[in-house]
Protein backbone atom coordinates (compact mmCIF):
# COMPACT_ATOMS: atom_id res chain seq x y z
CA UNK A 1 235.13 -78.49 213.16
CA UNK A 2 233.14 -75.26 214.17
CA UNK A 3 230.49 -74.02 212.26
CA UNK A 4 231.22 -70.57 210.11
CA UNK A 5 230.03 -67.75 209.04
CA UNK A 6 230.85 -67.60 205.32
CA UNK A 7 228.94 -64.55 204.41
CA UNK A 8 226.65 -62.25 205.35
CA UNK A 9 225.44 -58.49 204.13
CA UNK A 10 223.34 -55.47 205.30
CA UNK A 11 221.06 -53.64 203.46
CA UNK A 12 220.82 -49.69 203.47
CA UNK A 13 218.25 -47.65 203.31
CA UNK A 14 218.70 -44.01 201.61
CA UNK A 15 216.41 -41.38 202.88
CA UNK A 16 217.14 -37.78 202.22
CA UNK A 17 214.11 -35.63 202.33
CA UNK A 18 211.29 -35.86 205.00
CA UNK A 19 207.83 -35.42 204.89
CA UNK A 20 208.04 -31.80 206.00
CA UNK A 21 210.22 -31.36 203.04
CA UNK A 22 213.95 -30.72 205.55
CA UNK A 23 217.18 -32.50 204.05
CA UNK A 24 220.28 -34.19 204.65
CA UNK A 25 222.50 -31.92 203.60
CA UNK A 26 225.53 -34.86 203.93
CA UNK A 27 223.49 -36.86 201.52
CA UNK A 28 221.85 -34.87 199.02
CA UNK A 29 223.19 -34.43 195.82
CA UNK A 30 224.55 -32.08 194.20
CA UNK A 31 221.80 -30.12 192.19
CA UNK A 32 221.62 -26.47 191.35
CA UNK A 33 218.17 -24.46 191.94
CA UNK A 34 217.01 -24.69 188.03
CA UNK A 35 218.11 -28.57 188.50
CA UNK A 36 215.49 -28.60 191.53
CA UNK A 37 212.99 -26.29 190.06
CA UNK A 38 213.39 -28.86 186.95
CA UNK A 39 212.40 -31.84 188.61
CA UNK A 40 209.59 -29.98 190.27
CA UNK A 41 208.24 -28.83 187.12
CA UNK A 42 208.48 -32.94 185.93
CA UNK A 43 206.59 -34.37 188.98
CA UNK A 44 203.54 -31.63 188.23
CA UNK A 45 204.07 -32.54 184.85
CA UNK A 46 203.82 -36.77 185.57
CA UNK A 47 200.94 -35.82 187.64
CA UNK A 48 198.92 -33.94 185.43
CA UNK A 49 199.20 -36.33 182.48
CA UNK A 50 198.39 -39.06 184.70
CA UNK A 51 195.01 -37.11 186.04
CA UNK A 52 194.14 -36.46 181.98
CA UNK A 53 194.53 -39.86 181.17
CA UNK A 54 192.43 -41.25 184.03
CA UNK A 55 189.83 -38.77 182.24
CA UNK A 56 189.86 -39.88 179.20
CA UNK A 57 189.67 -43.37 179.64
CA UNK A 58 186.50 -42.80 181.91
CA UNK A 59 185.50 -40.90 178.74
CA UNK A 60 186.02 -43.68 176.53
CA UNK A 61 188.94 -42.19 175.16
CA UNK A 62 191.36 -44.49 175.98
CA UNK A 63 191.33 -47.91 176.91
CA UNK A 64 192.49 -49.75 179.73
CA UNK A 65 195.33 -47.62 181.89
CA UNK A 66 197.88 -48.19 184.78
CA UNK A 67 197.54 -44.98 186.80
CA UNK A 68 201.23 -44.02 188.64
CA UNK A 69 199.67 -41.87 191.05
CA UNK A 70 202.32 -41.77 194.03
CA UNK A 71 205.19 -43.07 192.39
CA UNK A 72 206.06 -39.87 190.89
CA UNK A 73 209.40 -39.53 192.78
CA UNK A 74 210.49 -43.01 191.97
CA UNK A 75 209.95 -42.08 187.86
CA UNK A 76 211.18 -38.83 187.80
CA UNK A 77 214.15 -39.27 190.55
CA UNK A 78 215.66 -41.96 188.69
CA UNK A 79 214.66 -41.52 185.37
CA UNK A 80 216.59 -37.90 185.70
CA UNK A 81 219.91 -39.74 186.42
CA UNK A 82 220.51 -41.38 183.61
CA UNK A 83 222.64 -39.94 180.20
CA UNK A 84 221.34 -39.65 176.83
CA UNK A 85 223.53 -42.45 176.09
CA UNK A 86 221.84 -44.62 178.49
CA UNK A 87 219.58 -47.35 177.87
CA UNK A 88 215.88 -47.70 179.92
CA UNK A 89 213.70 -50.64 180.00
CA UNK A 90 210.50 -49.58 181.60
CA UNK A 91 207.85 -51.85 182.55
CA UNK A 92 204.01 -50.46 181.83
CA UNK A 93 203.46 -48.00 184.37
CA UNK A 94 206.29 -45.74 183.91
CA UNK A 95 204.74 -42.73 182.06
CA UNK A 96 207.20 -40.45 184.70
CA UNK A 97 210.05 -42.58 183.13
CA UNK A 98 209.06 -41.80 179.52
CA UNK A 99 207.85 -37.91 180.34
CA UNK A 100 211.35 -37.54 181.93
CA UNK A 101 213.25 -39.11 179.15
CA UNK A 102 211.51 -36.42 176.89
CA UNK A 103 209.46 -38.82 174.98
CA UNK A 104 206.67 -37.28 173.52
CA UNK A 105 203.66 -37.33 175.37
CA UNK A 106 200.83 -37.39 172.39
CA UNK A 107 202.74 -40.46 171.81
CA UNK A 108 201.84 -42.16 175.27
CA UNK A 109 198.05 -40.98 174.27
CA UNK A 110 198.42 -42.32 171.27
CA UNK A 111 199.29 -45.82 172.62
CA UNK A 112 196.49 -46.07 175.62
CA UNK A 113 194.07 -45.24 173.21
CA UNK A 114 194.99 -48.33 171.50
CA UNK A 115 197.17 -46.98 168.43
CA UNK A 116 200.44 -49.00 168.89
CA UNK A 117 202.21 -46.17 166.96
CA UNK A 118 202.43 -44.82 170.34
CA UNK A 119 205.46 -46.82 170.88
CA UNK A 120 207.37 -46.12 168.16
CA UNK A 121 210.51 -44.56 169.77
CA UNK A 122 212.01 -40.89 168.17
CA UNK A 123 215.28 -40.90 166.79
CA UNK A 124 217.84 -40.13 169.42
CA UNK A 125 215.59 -41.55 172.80
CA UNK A 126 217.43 -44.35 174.33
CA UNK A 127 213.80 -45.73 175.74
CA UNK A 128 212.60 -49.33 174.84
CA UNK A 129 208.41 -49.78 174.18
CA UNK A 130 206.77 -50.17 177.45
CA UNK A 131 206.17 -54.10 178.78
CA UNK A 132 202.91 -55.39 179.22
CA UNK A 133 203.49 -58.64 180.20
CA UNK A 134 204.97 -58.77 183.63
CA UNK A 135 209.03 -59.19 184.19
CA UNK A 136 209.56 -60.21 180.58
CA UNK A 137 211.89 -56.91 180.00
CA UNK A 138 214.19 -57.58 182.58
CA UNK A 139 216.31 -60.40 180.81
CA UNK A 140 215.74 -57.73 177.84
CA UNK A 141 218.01 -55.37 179.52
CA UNK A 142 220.27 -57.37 180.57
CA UNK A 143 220.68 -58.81 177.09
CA UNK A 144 221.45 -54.84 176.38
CA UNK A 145 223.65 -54.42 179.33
CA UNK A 146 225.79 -57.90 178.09
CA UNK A 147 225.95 -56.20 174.40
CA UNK A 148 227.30 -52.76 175.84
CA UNK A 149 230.13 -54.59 177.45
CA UNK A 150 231.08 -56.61 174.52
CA UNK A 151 231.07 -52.97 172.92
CA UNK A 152 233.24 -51.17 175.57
CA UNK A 153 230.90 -48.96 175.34
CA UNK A 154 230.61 -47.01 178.43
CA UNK A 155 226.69 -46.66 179.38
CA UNK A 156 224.56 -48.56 181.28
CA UNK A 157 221.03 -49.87 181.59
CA UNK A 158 218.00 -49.04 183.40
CA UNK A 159 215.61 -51.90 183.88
CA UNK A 160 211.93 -51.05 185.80
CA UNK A 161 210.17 -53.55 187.29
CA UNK A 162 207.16 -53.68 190.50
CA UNK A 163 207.51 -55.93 193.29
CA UNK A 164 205.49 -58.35 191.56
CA UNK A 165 207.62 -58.61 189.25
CA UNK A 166 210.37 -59.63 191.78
CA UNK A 167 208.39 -63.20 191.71
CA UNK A 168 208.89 -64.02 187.93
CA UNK A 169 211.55 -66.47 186.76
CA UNK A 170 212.79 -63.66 184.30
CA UNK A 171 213.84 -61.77 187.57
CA UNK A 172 215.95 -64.20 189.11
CA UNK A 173 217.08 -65.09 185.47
CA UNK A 174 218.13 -61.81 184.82
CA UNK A 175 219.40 -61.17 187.49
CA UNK A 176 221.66 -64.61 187.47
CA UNK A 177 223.47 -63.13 184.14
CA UNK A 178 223.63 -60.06 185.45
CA UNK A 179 226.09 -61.10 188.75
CA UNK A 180 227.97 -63.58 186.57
CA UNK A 181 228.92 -61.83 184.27
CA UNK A 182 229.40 -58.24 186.06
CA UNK A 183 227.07 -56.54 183.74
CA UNK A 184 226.47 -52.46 183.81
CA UNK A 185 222.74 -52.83 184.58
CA UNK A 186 220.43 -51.15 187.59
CA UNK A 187 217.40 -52.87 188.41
CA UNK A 188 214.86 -50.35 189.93
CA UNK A 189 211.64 -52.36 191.77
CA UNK A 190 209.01 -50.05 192.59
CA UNK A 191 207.84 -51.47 195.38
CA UNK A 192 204.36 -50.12 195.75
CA UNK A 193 203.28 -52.85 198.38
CA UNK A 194 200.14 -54.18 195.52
CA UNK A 195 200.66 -57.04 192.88
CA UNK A 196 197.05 -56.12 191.77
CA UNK A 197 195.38 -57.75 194.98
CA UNK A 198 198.46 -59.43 196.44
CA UNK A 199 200.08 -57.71 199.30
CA UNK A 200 203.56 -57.07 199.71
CA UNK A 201 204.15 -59.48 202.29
CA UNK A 202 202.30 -62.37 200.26
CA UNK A 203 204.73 -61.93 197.36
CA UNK A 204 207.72 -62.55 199.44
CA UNK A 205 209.10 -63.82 203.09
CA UNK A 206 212.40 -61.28 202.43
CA UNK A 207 212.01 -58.47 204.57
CA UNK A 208 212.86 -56.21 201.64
CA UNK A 209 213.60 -57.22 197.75
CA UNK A 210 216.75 -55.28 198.08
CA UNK A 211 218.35 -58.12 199.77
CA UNK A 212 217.80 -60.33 196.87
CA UNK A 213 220.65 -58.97 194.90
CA UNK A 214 223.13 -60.11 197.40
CA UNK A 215 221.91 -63.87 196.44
CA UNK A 216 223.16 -63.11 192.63
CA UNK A 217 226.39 -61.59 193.98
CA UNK A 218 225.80 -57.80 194.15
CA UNK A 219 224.27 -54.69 196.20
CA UNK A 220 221.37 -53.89 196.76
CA UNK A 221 219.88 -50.77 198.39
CA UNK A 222 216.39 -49.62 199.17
CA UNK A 223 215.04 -46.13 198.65
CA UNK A 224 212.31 -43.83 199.95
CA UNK A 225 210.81 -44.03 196.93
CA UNK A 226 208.62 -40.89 197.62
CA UNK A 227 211.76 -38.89 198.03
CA UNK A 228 212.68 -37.72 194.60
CA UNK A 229 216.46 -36.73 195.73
CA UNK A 230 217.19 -40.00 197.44
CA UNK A 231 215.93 -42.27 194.33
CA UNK A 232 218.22 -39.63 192.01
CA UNK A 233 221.17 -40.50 194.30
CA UNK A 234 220.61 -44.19 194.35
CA UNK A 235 220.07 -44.16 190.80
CA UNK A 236 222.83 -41.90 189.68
CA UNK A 237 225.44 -43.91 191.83
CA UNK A 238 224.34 -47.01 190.59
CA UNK A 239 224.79 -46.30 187.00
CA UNK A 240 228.06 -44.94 187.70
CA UNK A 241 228.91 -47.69 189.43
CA UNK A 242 227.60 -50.17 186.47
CA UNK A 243 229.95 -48.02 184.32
CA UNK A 244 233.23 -47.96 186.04
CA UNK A 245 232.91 -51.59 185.80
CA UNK A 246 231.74 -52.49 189.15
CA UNK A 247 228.55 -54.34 188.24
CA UNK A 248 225.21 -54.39 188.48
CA UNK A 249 222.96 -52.88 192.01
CA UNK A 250 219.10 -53.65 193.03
CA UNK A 251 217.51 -50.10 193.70
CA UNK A 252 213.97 -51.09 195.80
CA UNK A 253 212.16 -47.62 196.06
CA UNK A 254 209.87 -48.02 198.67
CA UNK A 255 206.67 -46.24 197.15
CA UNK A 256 202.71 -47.29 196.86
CA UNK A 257 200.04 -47.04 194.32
CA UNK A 258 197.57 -44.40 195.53
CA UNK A 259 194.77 -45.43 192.67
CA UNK A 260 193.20 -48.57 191.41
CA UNK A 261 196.22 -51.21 190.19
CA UNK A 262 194.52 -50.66 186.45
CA UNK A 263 190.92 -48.60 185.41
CA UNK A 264 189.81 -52.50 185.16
CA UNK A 265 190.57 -52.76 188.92
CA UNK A 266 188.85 -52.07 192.36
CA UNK A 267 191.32 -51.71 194.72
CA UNK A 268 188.98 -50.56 197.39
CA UNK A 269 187.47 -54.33 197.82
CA UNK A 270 191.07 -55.82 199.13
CA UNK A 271 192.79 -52.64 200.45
CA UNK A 272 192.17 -50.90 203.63
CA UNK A 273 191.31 -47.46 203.42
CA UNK A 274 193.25 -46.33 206.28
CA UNK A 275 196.49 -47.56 204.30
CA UNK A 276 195.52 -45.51 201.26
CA UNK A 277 194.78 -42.58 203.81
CA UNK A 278 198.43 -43.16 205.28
CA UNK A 279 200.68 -43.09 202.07
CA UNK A 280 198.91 -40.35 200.81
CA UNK A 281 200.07 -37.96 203.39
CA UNK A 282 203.52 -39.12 202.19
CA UNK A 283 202.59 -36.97 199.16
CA UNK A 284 206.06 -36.93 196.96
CA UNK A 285 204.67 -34.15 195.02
CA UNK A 286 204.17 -31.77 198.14
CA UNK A 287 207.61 -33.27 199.97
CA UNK A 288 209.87 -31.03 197.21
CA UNK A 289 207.46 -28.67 197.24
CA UNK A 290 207.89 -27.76 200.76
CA UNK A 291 211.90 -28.02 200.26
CA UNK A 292 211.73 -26.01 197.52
CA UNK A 293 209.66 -23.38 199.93
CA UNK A 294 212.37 -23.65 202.59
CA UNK A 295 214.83 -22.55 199.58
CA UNK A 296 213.09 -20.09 198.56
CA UNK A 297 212.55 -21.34 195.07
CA UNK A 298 208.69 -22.34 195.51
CA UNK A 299 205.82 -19.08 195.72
CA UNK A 300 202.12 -19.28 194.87
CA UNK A 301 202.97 -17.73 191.42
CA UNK A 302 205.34 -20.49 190.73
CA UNK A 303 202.91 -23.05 191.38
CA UNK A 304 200.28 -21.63 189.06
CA UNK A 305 202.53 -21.30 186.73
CA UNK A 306 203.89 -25.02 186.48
CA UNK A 307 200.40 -25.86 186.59
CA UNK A 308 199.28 -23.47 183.90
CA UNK A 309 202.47 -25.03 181.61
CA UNK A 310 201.53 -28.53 182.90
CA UNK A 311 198.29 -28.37 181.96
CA UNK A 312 198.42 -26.52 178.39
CA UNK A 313 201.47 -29.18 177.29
CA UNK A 314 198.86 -32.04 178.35
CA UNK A 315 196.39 -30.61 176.09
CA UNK A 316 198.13 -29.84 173.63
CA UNK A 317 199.51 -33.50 173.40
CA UNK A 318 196.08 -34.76 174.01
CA UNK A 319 194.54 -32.81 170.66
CA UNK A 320 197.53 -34.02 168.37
CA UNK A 321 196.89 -37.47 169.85
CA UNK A 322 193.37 -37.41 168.52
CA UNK A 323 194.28 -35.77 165.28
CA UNK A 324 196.51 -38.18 164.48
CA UNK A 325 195.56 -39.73 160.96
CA UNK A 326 194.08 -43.51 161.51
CA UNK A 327 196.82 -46.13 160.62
CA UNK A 328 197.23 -48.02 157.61
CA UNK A 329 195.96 -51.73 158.40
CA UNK A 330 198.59 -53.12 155.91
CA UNK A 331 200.99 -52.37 158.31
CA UNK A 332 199.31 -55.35 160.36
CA UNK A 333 201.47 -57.06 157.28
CA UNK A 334 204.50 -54.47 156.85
CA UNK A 335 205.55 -54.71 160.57
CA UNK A 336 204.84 -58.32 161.57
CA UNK A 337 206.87 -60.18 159.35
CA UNK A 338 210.34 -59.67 157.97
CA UNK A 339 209.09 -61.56 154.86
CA UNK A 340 205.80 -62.58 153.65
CA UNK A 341 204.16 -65.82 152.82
CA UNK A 342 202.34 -66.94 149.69
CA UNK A 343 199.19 -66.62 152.26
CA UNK A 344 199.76 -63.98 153.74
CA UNK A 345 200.48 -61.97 150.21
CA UNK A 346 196.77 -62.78 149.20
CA UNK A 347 195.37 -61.52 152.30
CA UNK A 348 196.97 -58.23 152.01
CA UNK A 349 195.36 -57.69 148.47
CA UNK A 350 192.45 -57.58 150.46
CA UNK A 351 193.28 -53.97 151.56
């Protein structure tokens, strides 16, 4: 008998804006001026945090911190598409995903400065605590994603992850249950081409991670991940997708992590300059800015302006971050255990 072919895919790649900041009309989505100026105003805003917290740990201030210096547009772009009703699962660098989602941001001070009240998610923010160990929230949200089908209920679930995070078992283990059982969850990979000091191209032989997904069963689609409107449009037709009932997708935003991988890392003694020199002229930041010029919608007023509001919501997050009253240690005992032991009763007499 002759061989066959019994299956095969493609994988597309979405790219909207250019560097010089001109669009696909065909592709772009559908977003009024204020909608633009909006996710403008939330890239300067991701930015500026980022710059204040790379301050303050230098100062002392805070401890150890994952910059997300050029993966602005992969944050905002998809963070932006989901619904209140939504559920996101971010990973530890996503302080674009939690700025976007309108967490509070003396709360995210709070936390890097080692006060795990940081975390403590508002009332009415669909937004679990960030992830430290790597991969570990992806079965998480999938766990979510298999509960709001049980439910009916008609949201779906936003699970962030880096490239290396493609390589952990919880990855392919999530993403197992996800194609089995047709569950309404996106997983975004920010590709940003460093596993700490592992390339890109030592983490896998696949030419991209978004073919991976087609191994559990679904689609998967890579993004420009430093154009903002081409992650939102990836993003926001995946989760429509995921809940109309067609399943899960595998968003790859192709992006790459201008600064150090961590404050506790050197990333100039394993990564070329020149590379750094490259993807920083692929500036996501300045890409919408120039579009916006184009429009008509961006002037030097503006600009000084979102900068001006940028800069006096950072500090105004950063002083009621370190006014914050000092916790209570017994809730080392409150919060750990649903019940406490003999022992652990006479320790807590101790306070």
């Amino acid at each position: 008998m002759p061989e066959r072919i019994v299956e095969s895919f493609q994988v597309k790649r979405l790219e909207i804006l250019d560097e010089q900041g001109n669009a696909d009309n065909a592709l772009a989505p559908a977003l009024s001026d204020g909608e633009l100026k909006r996710m403008y105003e939330l890239l300067v805003l991701s930015r500026t945090f980022d710059q204040r917290a790379l301050a303050l740990q230098r100062e002392g201030r805070l401890g150890t911190y994952p910059s997300l210096l050029g993966q602005e547009a992969s944050q905002v772009g998809s963070a932006l598409a989901t619904e209140k009703t939504d559920w996101i699962f971010p990973s530890f660098r996503e302080a674009g995903v939690y700025i976007t989602a309108g967490f509070p941001i003396e709360l995210l001070f709070q936390y890097w400065s080692g006060d795990e009240r940081g975390m403590k998610t508002p009332d009415g923010l669909n937004i679990f605590p960030l992830c430290i160990p790597v991969g570990t929230q992806v079965p998480h949200a999938v766990g979510a994603a298999m509960a709001a089908k049980y439910r009916k209920d008609r949201i779906a679930v936003l699970a962030y992850f880096g490239d290396g995070g493609s390589s952990k078992g919880d990855f392919h283990e999530g993403l197992t249950m996800a194609g089995v059982f047709k569950l309404p969850v996106v997983f975004l990979c920010q590709n940003n081409h460093w596993s700490i000091s592992v390339p890109r191209e030592q983490q896998t032989a696949s030419k991209t991670i978004a073919q991976k997904a087609y191994a559990y069963g679904f689609e998967g689609i890579q993004a420009d991940g430093n154009d903002v409107l081409a992650v939102y449009k990836a993003t926001q037709d995946a989760l429509r997708k995921a809940k109309e009932g067609n399943g899960p997708t595998l968003i790859e935003c192709d992006t790459y992590r201008i600064a150090d991988h961590t404050t506790a890392d050197d990333a100039s003694r394993y990564r070329p300059k020149e590379e750094v020199e490259l993807w920083k002229a692929r500036d996501p930041i300045l890409r919408l800015r120039l579009f916006l010029e184009k429009k008509d919608l961006w002037t030097v007023e503006y600009q000084k302006e979102v900068e001006a509001r940028s800069k006096a919501a950072v500090d105004e997050a950063g002083e009621k971050a370190e006014s914050a009253q000092p916790a209570d240690p017994r809730d080392l005992f409150t919060y750990t255990s649903g019940s406490l032991s003999a022992r652990l009763l006479r320790q807590l007499k101790d306070f």
